[in-house]
N, C-alpha and C. Protein backbone atom coordinates (compact mmCIF):
# COMPACT_ATOMS: atom_id res chain seq x y z
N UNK A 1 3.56 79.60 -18.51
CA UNK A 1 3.18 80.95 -18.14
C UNK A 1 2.40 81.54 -19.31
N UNK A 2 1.14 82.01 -18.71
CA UNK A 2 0.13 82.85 -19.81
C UNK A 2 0.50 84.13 -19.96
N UNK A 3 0.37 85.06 -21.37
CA UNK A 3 0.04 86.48 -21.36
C UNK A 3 -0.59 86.85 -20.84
N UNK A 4 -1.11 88.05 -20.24
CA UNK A 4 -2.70 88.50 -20.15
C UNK A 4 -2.61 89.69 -21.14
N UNK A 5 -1.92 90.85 -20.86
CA UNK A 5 -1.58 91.56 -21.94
C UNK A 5 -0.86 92.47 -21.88
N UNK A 6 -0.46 93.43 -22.92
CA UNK A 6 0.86 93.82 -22.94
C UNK A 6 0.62 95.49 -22.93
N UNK A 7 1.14 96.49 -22.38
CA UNK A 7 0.30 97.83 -22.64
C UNK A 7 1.76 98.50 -22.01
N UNK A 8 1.79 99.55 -22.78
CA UNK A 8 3.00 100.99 -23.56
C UNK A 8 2.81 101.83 -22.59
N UNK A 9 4.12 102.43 -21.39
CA UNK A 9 3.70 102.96 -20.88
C UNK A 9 4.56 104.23 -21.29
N UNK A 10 3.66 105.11 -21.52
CA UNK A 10 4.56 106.54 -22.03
C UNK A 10 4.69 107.69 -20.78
N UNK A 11 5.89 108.16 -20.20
CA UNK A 11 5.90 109.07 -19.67
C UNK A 11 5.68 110.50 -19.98
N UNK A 12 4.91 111.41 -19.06
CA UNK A 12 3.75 112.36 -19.66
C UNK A 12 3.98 113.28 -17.99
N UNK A 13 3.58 114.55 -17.94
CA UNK A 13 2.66 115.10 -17.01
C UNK A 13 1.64 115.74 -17.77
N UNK A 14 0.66 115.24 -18.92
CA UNK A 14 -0.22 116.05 -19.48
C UNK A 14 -1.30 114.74 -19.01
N UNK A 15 -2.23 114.49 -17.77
CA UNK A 15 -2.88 113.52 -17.59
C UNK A 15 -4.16 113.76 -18.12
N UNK A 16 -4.69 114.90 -18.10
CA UNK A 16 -5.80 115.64 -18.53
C UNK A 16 -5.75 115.00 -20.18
N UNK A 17 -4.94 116.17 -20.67
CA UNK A 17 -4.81 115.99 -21.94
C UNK A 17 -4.41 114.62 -22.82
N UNK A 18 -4.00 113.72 -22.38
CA UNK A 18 -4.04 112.24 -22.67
C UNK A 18 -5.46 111.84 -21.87
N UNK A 19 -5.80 111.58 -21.47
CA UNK A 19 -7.42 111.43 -21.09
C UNK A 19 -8.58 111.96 -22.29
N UNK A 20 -8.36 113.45 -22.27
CA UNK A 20 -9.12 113.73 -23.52
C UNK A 20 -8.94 113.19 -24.94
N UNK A 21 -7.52 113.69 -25.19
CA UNK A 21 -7.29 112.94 -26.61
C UNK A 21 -7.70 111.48 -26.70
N UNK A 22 -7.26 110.45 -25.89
CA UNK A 22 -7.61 109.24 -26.09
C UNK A 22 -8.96 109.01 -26.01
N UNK A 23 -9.66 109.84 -25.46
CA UNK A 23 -11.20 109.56 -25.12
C UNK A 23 -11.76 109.56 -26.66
N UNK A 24 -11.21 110.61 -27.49
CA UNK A 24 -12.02 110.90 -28.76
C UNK A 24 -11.83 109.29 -29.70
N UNK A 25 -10.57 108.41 -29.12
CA UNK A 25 -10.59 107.23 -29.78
C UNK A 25 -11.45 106.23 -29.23
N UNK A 26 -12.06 106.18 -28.10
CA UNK A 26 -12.75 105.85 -27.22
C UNK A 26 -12.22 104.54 -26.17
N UNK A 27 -11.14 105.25 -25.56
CA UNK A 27 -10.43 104.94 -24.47
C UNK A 27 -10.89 105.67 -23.57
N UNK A 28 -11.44 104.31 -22.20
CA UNK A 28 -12.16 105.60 -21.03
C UNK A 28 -10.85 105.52 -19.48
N UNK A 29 -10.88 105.76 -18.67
CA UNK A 29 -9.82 105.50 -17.79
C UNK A 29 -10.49 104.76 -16.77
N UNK A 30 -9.39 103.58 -16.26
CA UNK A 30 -9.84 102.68 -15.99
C UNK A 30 -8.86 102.24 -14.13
N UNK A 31 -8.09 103.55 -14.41
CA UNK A 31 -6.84 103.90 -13.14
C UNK A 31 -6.42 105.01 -13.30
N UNK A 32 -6.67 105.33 -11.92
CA UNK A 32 -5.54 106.67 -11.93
C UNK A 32 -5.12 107.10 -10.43
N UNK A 33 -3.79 107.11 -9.86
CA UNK A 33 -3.22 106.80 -9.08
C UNK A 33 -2.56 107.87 -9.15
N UNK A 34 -2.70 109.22 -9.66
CA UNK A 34 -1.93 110.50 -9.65
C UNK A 34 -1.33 110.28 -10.71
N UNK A 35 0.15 109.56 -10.21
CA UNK A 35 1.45 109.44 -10.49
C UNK A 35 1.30 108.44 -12.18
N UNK A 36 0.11 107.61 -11.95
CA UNK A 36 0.31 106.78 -13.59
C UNK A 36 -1.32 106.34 -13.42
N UNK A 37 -1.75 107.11 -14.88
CA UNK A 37 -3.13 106.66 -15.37
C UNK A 37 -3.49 105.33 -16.12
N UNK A 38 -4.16 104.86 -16.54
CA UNK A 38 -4.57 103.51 -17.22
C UNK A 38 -5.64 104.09 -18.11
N UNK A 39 -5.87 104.20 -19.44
CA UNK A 39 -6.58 104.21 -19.82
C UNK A 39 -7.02 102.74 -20.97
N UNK A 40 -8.35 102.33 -20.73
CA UNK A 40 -8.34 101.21 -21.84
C UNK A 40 -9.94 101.26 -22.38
N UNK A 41 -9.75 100.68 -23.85
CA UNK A 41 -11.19 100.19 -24.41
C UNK A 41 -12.01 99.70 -24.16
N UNK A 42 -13.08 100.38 -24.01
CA UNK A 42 -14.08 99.58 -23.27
C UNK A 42 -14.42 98.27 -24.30
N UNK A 43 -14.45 97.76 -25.42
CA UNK A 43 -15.08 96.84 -26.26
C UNK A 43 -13.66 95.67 -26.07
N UNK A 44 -12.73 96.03 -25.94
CA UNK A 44 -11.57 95.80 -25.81
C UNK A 44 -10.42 95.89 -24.00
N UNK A 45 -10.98 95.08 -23.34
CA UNK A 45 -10.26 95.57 -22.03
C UNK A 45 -8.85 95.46 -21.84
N UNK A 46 -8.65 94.52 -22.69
CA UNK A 46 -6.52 94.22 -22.62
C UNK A 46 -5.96 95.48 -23.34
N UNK A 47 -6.62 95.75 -24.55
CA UNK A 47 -6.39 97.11 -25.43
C UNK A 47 -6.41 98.27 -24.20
N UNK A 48 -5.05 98.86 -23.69
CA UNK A 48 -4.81 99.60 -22.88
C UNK A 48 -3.23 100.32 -23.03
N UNK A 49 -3.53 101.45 -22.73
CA UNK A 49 -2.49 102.63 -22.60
C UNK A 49 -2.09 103.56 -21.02
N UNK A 50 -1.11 103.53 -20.91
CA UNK A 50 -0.99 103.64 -19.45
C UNK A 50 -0.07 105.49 -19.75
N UNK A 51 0.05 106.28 -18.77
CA UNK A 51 0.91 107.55 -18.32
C UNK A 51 1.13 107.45 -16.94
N UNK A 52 2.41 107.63 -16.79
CA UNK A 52 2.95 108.03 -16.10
C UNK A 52 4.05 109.01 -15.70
N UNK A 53 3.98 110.22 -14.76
CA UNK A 53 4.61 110.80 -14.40
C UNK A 53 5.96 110.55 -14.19
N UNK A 54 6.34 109.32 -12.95
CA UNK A 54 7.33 108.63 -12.52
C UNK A 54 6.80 107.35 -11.35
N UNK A 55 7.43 106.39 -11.32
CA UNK A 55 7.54 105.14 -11.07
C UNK A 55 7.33 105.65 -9.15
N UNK A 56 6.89 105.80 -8.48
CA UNK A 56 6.44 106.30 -6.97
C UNK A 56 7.09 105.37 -6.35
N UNK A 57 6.87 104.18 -6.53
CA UNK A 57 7.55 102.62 -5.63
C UNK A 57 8.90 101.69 -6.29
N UNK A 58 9.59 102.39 -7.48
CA UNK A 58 10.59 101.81 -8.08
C UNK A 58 11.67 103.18 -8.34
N UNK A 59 13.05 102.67 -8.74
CA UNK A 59 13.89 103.47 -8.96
C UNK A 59 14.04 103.90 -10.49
N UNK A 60 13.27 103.20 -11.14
CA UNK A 60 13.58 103.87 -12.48
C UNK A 60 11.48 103.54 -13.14
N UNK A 61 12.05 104.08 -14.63
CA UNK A 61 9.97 104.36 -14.89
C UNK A 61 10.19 103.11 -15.71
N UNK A 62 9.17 102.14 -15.99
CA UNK A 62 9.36 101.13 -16.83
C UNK A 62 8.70 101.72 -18.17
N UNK A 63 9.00 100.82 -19.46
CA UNK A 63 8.95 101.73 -20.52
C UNK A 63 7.27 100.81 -21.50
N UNK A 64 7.05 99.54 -20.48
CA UNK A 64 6.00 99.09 -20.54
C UNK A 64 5.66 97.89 -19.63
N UNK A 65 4.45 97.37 -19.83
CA UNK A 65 4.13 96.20 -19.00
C UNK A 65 3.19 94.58 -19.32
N UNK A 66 3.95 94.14 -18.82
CA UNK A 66 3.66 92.80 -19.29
C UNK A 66 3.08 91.60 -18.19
N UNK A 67 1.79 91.63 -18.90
CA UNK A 67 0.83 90.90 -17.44
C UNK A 67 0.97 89.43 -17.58
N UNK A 68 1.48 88.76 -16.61
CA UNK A 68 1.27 87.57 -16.72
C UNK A 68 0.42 86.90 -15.53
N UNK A 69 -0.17 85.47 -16.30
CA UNK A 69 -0.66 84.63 -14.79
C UNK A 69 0.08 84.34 -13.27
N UNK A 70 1.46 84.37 -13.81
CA UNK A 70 2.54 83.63 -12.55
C UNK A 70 3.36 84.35 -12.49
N UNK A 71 3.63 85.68 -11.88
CA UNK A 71 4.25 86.44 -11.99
C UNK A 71 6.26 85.78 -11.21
N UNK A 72 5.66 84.90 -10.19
CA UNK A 72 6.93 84.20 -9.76
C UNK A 72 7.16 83.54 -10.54
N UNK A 73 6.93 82.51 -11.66
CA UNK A 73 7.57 81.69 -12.65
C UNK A 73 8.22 82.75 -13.41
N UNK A 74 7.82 84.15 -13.66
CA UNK A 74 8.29 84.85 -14.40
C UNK A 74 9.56 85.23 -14.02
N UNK A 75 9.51 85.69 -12.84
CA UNK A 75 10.86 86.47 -12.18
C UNK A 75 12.11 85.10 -11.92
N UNK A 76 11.68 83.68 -11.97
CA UNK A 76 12.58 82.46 -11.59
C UNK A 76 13.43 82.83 -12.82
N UNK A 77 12.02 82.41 -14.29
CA UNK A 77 12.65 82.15 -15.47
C UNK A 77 13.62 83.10 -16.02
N UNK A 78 13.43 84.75 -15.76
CA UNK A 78 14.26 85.65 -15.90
C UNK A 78 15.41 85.83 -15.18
N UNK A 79 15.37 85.71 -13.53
CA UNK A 79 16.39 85.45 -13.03
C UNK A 79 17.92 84.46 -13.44
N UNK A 80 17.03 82.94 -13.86
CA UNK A 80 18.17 82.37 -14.14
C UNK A 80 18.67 82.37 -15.67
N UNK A 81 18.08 82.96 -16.30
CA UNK A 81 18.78 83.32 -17.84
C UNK A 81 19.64 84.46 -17.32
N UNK A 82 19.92 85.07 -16.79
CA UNK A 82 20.81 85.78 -16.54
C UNK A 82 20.57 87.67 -16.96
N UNK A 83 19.60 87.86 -17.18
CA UNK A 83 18.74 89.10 -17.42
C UNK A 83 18.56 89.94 -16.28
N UNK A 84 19.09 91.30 -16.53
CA UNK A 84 19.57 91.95 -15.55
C UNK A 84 17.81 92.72 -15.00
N UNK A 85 17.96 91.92 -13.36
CA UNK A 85 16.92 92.45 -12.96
C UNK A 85 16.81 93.91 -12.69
N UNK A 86 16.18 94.90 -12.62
CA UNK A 86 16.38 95.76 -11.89
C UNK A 86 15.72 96.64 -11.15
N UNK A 87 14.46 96.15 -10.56
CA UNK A 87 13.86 95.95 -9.32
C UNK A 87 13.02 94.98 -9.15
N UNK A 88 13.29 94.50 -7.68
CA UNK A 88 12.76 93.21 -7.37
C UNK A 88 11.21 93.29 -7.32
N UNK A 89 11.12 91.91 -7.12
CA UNK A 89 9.71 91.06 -6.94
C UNK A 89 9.67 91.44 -5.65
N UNK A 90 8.29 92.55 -6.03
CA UNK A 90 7.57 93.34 -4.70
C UNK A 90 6.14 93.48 -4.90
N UNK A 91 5.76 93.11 -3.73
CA UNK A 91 4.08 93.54 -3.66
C UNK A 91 3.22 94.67 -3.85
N UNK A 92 2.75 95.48 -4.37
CA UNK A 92 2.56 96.98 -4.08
C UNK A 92 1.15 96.78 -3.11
N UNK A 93 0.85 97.42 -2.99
CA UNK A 93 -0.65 98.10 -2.07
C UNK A 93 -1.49 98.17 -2.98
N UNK A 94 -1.35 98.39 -4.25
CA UNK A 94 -2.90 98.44 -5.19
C UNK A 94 -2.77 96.99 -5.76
N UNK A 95 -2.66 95.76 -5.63
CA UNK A 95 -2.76 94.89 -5.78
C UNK A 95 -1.99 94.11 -6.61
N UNK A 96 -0.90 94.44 -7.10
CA UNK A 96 -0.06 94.29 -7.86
C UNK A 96 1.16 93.03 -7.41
N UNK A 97 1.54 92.21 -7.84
CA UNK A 97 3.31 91.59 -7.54
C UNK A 97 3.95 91.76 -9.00
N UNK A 98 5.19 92.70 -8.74
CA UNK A 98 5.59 92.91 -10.04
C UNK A 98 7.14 93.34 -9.86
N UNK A 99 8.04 92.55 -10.96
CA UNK A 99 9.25 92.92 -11.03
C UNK A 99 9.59 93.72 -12.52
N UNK A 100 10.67 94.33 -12.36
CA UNK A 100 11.35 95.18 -13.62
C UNK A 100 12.61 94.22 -14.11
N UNK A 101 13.10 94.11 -15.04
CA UNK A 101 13.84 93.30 -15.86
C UNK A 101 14.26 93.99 -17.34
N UNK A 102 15.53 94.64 -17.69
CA UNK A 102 15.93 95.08 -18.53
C UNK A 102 15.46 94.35 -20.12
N UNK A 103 15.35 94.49 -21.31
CA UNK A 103 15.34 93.48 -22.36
C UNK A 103 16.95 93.88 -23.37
N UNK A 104 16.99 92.89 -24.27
CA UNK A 104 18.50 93.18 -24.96
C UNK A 104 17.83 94.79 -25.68
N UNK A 105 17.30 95.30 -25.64
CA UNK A 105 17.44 96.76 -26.14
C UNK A 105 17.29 97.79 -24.83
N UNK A 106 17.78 97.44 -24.12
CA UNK A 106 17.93 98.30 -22.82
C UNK A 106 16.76 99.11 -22.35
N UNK A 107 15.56 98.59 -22.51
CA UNK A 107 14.17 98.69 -22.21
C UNK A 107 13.73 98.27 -20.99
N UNK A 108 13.16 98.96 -19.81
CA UNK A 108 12.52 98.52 -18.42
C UNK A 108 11.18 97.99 -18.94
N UNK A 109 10.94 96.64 -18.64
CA UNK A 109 9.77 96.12 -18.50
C UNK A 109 9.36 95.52 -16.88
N UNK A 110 8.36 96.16 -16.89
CA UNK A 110 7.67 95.53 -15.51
C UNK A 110 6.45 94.47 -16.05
N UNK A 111 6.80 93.28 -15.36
CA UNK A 111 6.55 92.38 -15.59
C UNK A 111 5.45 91.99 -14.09
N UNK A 112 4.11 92.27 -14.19
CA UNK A 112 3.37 92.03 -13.18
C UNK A 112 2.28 91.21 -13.29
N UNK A 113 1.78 90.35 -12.08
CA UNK A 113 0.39 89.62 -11.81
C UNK A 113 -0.33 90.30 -10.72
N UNK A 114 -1.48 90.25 -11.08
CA UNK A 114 -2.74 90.70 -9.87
C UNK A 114 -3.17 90.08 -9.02
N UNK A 115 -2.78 90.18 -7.73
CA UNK A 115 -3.13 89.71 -6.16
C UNK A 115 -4.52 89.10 -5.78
């Protein structure tokens, strides 16, 4: 299983104002779905910062995200180490398959591949 890359998702309702500020570093937005923006580098496309309000299609907000090629090898390999899932391997509508999975510092990572 490959990285693709790894990006911090900070919960916010200032979408504006994270848009601007990051712009002056020259982060342009690259998603925005209301509920959670994407902003990333243009010289740099993995170099990305995400906001979100709250999680719209999950029960809790993940605290970042981690792109991989095989998103099912991911959810097997986590499953059977015994790592507490805590929302399943689901498809979303914007193109996404992505599960949440606690880490030993009690951190939500959503762990997703692109459709």
């Amino acid at each position: 299983m490959t990285v693709r890359r790894v990006m911090p998702i900070v919960q916010s309702d200032a979408m504006q104002g994270n848009r601007d500020f990051y712009g002056l570093l020259g982060f342009e937005e690259v998603m925005n779905h209301g509920w959670i923006m994407t902003l990333a580098s243009p010289s740099t496309p993995a170099a990305q910062l995400s906001f979100m309000t709250s999680d719209e299609t999950a029960p809790v907000m993940p605290d970042m995200s981690v792109e991989v090629d095989d998103v099912d090898a991911a959810y097997a390999v986590m499953r059977d180490s015994g790592a507490e899932i805590v929302h399943p391997l689901t498809d979303e509508e914007w193109g996404v398959r992505r599960f949440f999975v606690r880490d030993p510092n009690g951190r939500v990572v959503n762990v997703l591949s692109h459709r």
